[in-house]
PDB file of N, CA and C in Angstrom:
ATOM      1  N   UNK A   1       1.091  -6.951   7.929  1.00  0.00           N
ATOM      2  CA  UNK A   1       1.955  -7.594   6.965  1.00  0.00           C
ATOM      3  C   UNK A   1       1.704  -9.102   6.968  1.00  0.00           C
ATOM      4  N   UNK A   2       1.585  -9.516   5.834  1.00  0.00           N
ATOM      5  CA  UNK A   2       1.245 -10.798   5.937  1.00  0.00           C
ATOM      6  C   UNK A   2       2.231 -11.870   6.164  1.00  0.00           C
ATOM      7  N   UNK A   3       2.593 -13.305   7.071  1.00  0.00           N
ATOM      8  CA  UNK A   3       3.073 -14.037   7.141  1.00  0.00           C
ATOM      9  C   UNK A   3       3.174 -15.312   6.352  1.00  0.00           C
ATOM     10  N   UNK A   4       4.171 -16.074   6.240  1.00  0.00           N
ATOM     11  CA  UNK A   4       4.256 -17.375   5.559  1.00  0.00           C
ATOM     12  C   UNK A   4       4.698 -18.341   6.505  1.00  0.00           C
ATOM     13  N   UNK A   5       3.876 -19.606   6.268  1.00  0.00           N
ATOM     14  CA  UNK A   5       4.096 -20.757   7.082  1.00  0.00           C
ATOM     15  C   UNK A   5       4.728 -21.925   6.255  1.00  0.00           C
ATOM     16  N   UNK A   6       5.055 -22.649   6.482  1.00  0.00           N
ATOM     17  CA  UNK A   6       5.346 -24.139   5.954  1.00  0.00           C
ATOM     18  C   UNK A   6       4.538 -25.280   6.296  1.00  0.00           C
ATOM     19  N   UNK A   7       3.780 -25.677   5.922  1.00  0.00           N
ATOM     20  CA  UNK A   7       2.981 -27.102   6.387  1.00  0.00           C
ATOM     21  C   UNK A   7       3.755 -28.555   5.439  1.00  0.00           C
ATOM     22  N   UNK A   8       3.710 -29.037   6.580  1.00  0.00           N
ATOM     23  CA  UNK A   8       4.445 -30.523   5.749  1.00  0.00           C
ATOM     24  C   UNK A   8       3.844 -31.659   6.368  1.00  0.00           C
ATOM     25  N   UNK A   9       4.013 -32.919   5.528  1.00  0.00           N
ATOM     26  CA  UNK A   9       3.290 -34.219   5.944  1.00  0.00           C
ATOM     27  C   UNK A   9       2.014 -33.809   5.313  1.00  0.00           C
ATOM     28  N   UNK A  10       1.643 -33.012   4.553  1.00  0.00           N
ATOM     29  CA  UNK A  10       0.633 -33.521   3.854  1.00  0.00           C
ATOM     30  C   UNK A  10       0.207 -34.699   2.442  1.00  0.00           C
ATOM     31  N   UNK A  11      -1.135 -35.221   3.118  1.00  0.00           N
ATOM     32  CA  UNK A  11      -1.305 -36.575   1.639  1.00  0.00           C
ATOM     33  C   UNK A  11      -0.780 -35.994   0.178  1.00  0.00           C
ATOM     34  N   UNK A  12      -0.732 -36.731  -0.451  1.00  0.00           N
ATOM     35  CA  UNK A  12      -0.384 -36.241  -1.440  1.00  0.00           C
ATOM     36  C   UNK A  12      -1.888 -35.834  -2.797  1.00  0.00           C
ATOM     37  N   UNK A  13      -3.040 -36.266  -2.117  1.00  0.00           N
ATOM     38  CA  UNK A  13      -4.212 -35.968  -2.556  1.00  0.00           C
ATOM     39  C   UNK A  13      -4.635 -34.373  -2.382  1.00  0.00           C
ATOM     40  N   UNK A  14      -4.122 -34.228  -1.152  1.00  0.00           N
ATOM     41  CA  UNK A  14      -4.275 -32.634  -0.535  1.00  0.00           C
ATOM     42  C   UNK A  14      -4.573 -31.535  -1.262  1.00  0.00           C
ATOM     43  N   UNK A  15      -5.770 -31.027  -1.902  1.00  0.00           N
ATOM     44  CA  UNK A  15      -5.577 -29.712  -2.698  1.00  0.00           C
ATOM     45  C   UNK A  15      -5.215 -28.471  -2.226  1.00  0.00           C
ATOM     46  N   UNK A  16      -4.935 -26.926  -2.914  1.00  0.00           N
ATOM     47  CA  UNK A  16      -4.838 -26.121  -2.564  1.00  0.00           C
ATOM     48  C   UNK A  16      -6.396 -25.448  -1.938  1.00  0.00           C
ATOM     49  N   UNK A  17      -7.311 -25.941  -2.511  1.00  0.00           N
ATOM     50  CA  UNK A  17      -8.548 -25.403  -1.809  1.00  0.00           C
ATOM     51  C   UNK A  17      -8.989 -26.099  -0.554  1.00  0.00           C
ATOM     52  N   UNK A  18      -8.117 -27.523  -0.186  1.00  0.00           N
ATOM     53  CA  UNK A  18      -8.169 -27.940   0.953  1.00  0.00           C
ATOM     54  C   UNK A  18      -7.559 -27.169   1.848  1.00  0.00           C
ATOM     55  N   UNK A  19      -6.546 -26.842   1.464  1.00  0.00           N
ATOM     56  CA  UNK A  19      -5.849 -26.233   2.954  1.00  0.00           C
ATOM     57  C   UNK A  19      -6.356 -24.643   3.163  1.00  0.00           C
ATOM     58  N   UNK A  20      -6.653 -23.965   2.297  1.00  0.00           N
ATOM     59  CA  UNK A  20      -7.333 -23.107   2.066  1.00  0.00           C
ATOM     60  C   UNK A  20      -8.822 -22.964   3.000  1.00  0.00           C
ATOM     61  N   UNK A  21      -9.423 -23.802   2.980  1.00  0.00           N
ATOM     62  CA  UNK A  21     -10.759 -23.980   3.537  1.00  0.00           C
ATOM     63  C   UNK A  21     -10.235 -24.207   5.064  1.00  0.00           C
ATOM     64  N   UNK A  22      -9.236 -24.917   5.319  1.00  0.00           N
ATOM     65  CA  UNK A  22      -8.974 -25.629   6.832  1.00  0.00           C
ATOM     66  C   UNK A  22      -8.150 -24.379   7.363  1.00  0.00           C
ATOM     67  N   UNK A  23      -7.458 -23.497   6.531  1.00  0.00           N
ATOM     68  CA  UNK A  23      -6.520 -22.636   7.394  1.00  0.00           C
ATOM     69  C   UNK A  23      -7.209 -21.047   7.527  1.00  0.00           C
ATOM     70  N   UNK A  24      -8.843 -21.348   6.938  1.00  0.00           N
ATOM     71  CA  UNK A  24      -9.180 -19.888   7.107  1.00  0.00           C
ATOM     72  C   UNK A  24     -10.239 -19.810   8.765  1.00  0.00           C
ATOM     73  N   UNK A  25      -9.750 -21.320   8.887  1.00  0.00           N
ATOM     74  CA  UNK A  25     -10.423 -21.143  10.688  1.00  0.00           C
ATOM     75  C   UNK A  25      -9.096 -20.223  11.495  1.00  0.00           C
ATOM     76  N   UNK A  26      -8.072 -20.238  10.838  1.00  0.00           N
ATOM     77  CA  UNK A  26      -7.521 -19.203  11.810  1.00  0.00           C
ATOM     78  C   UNK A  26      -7.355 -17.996  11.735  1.00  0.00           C
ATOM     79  N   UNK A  27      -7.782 -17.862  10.579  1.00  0.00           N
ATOM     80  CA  UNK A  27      -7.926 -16.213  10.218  1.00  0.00           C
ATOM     81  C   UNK A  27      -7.761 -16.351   8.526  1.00  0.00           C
ATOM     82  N   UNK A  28      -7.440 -15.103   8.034  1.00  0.00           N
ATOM     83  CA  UNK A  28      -7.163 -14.297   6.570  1.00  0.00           C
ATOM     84  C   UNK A  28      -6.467 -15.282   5.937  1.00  0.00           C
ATOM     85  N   UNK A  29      -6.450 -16.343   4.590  1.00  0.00           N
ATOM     86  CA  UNK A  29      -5.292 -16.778   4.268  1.00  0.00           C
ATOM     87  C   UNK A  29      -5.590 -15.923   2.768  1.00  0.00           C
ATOM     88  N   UNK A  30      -3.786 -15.464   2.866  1.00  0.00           N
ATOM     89  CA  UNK A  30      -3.623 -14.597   1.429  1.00  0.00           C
ATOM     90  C   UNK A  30      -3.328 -15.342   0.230  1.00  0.00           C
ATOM     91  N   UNK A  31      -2.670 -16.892   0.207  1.00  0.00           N
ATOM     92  CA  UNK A  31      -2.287 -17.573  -0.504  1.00  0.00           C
ATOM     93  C   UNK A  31      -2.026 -18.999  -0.109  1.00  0.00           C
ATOM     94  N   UNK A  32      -1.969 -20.064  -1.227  1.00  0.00           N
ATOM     95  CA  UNK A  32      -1.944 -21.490  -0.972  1.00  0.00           C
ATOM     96  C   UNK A  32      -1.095 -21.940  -1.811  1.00  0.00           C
ATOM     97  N   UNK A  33       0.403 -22.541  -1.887  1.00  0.00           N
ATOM     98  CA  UNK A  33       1.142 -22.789  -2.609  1.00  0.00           C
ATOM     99  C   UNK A  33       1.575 -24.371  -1.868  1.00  0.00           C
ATOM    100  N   UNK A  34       0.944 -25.756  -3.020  1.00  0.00           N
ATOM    101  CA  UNK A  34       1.572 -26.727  -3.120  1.00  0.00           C
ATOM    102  C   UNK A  34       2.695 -26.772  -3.781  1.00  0.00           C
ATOM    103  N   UNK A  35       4.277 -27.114  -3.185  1.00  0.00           N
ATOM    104  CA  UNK A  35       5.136 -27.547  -3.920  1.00  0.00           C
ATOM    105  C   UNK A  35       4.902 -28.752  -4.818  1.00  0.00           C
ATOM    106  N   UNK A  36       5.133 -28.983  -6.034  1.00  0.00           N
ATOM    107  CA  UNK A  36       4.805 -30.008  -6.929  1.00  0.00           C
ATOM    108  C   UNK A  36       6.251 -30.261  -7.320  1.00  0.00           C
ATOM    109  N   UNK A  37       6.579 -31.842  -7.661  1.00  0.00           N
ATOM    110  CA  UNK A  37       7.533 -32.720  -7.984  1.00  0.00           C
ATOM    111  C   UNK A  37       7.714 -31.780  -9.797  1.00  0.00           C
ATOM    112  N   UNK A  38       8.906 -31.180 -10.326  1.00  0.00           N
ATOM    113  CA  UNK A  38       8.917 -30.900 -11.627  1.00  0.00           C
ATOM    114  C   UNK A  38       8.425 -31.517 -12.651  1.00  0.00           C
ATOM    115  N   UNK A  39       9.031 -33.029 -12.537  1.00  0.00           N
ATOM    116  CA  UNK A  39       9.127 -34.261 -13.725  1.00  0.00           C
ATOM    117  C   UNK A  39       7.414 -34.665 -13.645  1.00  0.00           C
ATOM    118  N   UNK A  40       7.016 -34.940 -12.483  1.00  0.00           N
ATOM    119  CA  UNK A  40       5.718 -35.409 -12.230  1.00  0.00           C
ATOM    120  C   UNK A  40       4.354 -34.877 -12.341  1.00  0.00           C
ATOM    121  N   UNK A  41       4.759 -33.800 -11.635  1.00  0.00           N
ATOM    122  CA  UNK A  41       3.113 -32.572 -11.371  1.00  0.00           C
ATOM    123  C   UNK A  41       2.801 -33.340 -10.114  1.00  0.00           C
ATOM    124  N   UNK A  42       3.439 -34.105  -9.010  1.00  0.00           N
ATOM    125  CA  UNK A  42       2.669 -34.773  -8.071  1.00  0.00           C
ATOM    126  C   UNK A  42       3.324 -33.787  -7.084  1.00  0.00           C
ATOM    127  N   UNK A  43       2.336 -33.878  -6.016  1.00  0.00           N
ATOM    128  CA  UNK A  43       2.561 -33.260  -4.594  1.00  0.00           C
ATOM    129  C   UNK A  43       3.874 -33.911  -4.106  1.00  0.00           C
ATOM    130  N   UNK A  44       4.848 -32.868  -3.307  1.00  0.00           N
ATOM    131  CA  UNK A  44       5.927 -33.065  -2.508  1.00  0.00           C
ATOM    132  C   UNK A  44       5.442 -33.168  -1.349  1.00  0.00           C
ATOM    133  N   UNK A  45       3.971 -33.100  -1.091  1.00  0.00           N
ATOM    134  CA  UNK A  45       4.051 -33.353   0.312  1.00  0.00           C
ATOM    135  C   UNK A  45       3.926 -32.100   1.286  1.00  0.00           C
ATOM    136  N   UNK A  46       4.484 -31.194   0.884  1.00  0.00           N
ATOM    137  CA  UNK A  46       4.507 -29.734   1.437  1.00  0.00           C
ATOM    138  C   UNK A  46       4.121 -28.935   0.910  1.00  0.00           C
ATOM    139  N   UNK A  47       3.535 -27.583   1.315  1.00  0.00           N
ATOM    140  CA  UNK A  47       3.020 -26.171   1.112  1.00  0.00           C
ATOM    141  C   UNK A  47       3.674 -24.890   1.840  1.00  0.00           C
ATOM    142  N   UNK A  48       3.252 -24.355   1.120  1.00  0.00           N
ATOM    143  CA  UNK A  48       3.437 -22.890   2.126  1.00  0.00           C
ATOM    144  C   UNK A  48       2.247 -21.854   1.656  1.00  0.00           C
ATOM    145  N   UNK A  49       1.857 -20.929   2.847  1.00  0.00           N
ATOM    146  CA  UNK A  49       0.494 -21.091   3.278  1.00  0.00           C
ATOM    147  C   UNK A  49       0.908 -19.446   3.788  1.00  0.00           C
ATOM    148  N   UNK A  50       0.212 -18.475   3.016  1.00  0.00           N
ATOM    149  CA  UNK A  50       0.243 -16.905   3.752  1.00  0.00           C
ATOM    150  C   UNK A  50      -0.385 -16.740   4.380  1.00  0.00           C
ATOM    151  N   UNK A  51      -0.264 -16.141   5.681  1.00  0.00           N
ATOM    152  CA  UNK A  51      -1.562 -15.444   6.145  1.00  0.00           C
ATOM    153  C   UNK A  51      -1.862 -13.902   6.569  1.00  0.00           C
ATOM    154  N   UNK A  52      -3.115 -13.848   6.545  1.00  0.00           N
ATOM    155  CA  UNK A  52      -2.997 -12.303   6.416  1.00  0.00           C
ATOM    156  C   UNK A  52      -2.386 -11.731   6.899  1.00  0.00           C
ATOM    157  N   UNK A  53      -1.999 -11.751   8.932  1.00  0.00           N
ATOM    158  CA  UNK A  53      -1.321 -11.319   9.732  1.00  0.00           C
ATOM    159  C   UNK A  53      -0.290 -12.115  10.494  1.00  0.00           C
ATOM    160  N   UNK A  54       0.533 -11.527  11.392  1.00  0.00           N
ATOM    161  CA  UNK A  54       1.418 -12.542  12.265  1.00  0.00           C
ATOM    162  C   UNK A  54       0.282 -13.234  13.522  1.00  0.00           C
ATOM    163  N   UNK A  55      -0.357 -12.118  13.814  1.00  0.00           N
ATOM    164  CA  UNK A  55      -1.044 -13.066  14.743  1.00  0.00           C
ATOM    165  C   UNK A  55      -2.507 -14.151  13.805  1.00  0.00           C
ATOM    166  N   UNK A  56      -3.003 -14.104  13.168  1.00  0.00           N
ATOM    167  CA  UNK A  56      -3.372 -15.158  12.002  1.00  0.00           C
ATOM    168  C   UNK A  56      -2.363 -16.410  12.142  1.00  0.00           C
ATOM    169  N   UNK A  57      -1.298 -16.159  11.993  1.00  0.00           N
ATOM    170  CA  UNK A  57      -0.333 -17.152  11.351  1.00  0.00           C
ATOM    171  C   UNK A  57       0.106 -17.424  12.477  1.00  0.00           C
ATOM    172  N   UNK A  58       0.433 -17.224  13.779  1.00  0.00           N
ATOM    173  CA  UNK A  58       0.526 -17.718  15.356  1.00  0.00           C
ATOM    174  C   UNK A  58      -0.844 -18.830  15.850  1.00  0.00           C
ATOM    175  N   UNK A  59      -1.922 -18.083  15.099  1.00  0.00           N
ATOM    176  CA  UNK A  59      -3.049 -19.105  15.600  1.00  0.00           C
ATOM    177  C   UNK A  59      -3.091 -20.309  15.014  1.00  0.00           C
ATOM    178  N   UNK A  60      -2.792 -20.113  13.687  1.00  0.00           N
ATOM    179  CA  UNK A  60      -2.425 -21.142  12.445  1.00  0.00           C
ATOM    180  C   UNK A  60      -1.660 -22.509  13.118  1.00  0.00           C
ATOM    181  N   UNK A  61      -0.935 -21.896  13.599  1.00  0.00           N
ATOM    182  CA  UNK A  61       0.519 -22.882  14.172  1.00  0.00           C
ATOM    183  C   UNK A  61       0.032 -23.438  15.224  1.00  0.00           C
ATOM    184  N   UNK A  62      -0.762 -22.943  16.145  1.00  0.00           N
ATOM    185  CA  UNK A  62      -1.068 -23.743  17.583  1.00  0.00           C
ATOM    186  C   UNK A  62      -2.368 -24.119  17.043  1.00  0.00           C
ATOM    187  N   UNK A  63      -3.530 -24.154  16.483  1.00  0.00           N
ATOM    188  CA  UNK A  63      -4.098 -24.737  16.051  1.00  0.00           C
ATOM    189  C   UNK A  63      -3.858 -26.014  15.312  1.00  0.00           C
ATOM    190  N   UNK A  64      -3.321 -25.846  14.098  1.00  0.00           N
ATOM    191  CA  UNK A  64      -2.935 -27.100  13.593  1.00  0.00           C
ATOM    192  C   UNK A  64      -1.490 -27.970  13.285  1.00  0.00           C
ATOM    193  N   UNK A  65      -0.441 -26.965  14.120  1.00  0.00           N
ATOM    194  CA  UNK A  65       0.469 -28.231  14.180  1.00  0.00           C
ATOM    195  C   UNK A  65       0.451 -29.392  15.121  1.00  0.00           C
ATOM    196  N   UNK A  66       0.719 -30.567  14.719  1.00  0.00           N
ATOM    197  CA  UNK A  66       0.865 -31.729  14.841  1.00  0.00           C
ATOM    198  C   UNK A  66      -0.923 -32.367  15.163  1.00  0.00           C
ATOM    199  N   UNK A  67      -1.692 -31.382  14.276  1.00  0.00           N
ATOM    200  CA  UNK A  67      -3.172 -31.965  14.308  1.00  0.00           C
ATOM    201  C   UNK A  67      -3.377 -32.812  13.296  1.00  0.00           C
ATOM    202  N   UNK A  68      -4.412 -33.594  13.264  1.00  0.00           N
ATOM    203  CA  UNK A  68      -4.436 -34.604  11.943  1.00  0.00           C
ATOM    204  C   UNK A  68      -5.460 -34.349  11.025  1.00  0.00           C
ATOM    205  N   UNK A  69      -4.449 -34.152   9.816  1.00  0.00           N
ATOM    206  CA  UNK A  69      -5.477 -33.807   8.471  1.00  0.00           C
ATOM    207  C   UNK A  69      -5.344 -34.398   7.659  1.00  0.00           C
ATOM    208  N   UNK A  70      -6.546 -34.954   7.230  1.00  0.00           N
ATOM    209  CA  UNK A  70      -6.762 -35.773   6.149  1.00  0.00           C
ATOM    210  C   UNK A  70      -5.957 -37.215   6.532  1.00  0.00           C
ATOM    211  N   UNK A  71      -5.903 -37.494   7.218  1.00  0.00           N
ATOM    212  CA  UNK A  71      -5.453 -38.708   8.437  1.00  0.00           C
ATOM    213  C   UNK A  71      -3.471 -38.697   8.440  1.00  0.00           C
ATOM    214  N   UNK A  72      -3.193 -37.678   8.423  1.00  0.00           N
ATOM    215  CA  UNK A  72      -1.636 -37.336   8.717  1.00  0.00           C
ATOM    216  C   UNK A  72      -1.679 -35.934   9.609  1.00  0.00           C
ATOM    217  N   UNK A  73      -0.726 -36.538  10.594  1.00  0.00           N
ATOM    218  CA  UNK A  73      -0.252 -35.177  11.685  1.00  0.00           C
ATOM    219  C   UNK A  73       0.335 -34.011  11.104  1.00  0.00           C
ATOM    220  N   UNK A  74      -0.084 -33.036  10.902  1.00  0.00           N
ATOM    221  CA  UNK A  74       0.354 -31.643   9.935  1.00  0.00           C
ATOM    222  C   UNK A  74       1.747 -31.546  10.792  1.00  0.00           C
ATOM    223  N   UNK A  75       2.931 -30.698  10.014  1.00  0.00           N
ATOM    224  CA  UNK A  75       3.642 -30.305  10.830  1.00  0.00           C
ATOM    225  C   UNK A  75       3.604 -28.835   9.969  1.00  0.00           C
ATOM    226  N   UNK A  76       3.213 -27.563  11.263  1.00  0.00           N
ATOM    227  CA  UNK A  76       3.108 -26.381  10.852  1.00  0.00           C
ATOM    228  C   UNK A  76       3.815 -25.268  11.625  1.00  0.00           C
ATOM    229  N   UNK A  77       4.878 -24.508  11.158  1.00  0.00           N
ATOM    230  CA  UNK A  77       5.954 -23.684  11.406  1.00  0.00           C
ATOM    231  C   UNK A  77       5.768 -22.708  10.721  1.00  0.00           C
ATOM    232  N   UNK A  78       6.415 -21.512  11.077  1.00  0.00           N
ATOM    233  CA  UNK A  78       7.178 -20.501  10.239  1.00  0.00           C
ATOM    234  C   UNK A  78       8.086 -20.647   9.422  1.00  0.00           C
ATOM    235  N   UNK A  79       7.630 -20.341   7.853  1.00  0.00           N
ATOM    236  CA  UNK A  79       8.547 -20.858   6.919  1.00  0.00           C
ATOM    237  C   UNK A  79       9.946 -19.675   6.841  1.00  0.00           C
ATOM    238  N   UNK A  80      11.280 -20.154   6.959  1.00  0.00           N
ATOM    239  CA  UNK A  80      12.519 -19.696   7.231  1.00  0.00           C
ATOM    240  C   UNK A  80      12.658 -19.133   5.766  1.00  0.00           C
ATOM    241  N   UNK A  81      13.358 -18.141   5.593  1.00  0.00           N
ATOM    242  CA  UNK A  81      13.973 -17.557   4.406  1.00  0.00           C
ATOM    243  C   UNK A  81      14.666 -18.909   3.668  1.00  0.00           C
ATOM    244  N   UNK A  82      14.194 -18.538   2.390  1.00  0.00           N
ATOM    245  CA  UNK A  82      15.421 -19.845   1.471  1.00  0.00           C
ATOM    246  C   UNK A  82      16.676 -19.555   1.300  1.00  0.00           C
ATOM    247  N   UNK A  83      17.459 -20.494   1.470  1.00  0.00           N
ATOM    248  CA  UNK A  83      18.933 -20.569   1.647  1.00  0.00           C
ATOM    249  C   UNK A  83      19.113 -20.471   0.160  1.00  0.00           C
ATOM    250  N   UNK A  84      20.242 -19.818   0.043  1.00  0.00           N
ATOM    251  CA  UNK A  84      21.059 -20.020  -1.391  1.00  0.00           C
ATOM    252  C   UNK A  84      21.684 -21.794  -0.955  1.00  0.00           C
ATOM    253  N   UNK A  85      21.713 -22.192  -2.755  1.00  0.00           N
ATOM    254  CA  UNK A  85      22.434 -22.971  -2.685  1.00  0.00           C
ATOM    255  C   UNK A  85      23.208 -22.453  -3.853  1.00  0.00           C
ATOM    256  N   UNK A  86      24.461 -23.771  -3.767  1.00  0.00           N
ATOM    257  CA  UNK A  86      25.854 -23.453  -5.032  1.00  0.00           C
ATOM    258  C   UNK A  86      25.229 -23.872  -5.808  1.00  0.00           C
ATOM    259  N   UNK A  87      25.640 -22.964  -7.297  1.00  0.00           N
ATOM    260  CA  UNK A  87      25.672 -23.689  -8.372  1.00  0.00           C
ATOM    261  C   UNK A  87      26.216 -24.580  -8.906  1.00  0.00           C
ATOM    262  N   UNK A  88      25.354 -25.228  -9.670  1.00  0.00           N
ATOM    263  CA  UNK A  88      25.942 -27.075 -10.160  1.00  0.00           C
ATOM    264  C   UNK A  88      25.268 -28.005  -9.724  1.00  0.00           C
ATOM    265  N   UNK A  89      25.316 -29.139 -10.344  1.00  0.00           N
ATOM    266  CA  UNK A  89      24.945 -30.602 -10.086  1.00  0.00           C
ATOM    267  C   UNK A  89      26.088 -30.999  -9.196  1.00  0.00           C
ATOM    268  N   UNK A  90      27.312 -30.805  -8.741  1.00  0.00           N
ATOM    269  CA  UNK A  90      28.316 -31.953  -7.878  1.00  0.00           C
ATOM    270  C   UNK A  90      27.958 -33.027  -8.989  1.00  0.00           C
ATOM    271  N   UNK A  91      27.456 -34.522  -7.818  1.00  0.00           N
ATOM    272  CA  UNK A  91      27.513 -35.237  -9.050  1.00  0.00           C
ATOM    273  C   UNK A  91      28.929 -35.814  -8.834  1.00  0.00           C
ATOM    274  N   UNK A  92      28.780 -36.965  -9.424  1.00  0.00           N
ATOM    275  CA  UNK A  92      30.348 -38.130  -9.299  1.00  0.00           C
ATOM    276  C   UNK A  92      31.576 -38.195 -10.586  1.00  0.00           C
ATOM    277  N   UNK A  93      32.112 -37.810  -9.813  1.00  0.00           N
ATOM    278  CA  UNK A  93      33.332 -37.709 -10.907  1.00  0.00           C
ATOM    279  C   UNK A  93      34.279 -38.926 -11.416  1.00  0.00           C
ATOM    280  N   UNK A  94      34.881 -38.478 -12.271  1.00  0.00           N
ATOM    281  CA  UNK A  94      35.414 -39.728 -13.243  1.00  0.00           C
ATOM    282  C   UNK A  94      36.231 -40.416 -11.890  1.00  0.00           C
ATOM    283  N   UNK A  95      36.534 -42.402 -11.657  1.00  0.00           N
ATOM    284  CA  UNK A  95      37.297 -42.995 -10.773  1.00  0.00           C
ATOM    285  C   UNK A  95      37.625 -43.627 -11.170  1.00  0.00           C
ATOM    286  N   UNK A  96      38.838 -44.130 -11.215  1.00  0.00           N
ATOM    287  CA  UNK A  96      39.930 -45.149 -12.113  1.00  0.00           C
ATOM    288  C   UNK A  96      39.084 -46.687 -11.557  1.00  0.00           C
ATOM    289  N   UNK A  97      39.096 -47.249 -11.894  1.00  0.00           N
ATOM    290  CA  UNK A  97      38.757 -48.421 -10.889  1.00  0.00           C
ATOM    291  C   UNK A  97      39.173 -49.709 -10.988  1.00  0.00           C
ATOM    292  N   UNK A  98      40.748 -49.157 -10.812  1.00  0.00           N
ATOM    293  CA  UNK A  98      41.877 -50.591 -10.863  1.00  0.00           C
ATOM    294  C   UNK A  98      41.927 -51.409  -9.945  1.00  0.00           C
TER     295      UNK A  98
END
């Protein structure tokens, strides 16, 4: 079954065929997903990164977390289930301001 990681601190130059090329020294990668800014199309900085297996994705992690790529220290984990969040903006509400 394949695993998902989180890599963060990456440049913001970083392609998906970069990390792709660097994460198949640890084995199988099934997929390469840069998060991108909506408004922008620019890199957030982070990815998440499948790999074929759990042990793939164990080597992944002691291999290149806190190694330096592309001249920034990767930080590479097991990416956690996404949290729900509430619906809505919040956001500031009307204040008298006597």
């Amino acid at each position: 079954m394949a695993s998902k990681l989180f890599v963060g601190n990456l440049s913001f130059q970083t392609t998906e065929n970069d990390l792709q090329d660097y994460f198949a020294q640890a084995g199988a990668v099934v997929a390469v997903n840069i998060m991108q800014d909506r408004a922008t199309g620019r890199s957030r900085g982070f990815a998440f990164i499948e790999m074929g297996n759990q042990e793939d994705a164990n080597k992944a992690i002691t291999m290149f977390n806190k190694k330096e790529f592309q001249g920034r220290p990767l930080t590479v984990n097991e990416a956690r289930p996404r949290e729900d969040r509430p619906a809505g903006g919040g956001g500031g509400g009307y204040r008298d301001r006597r």
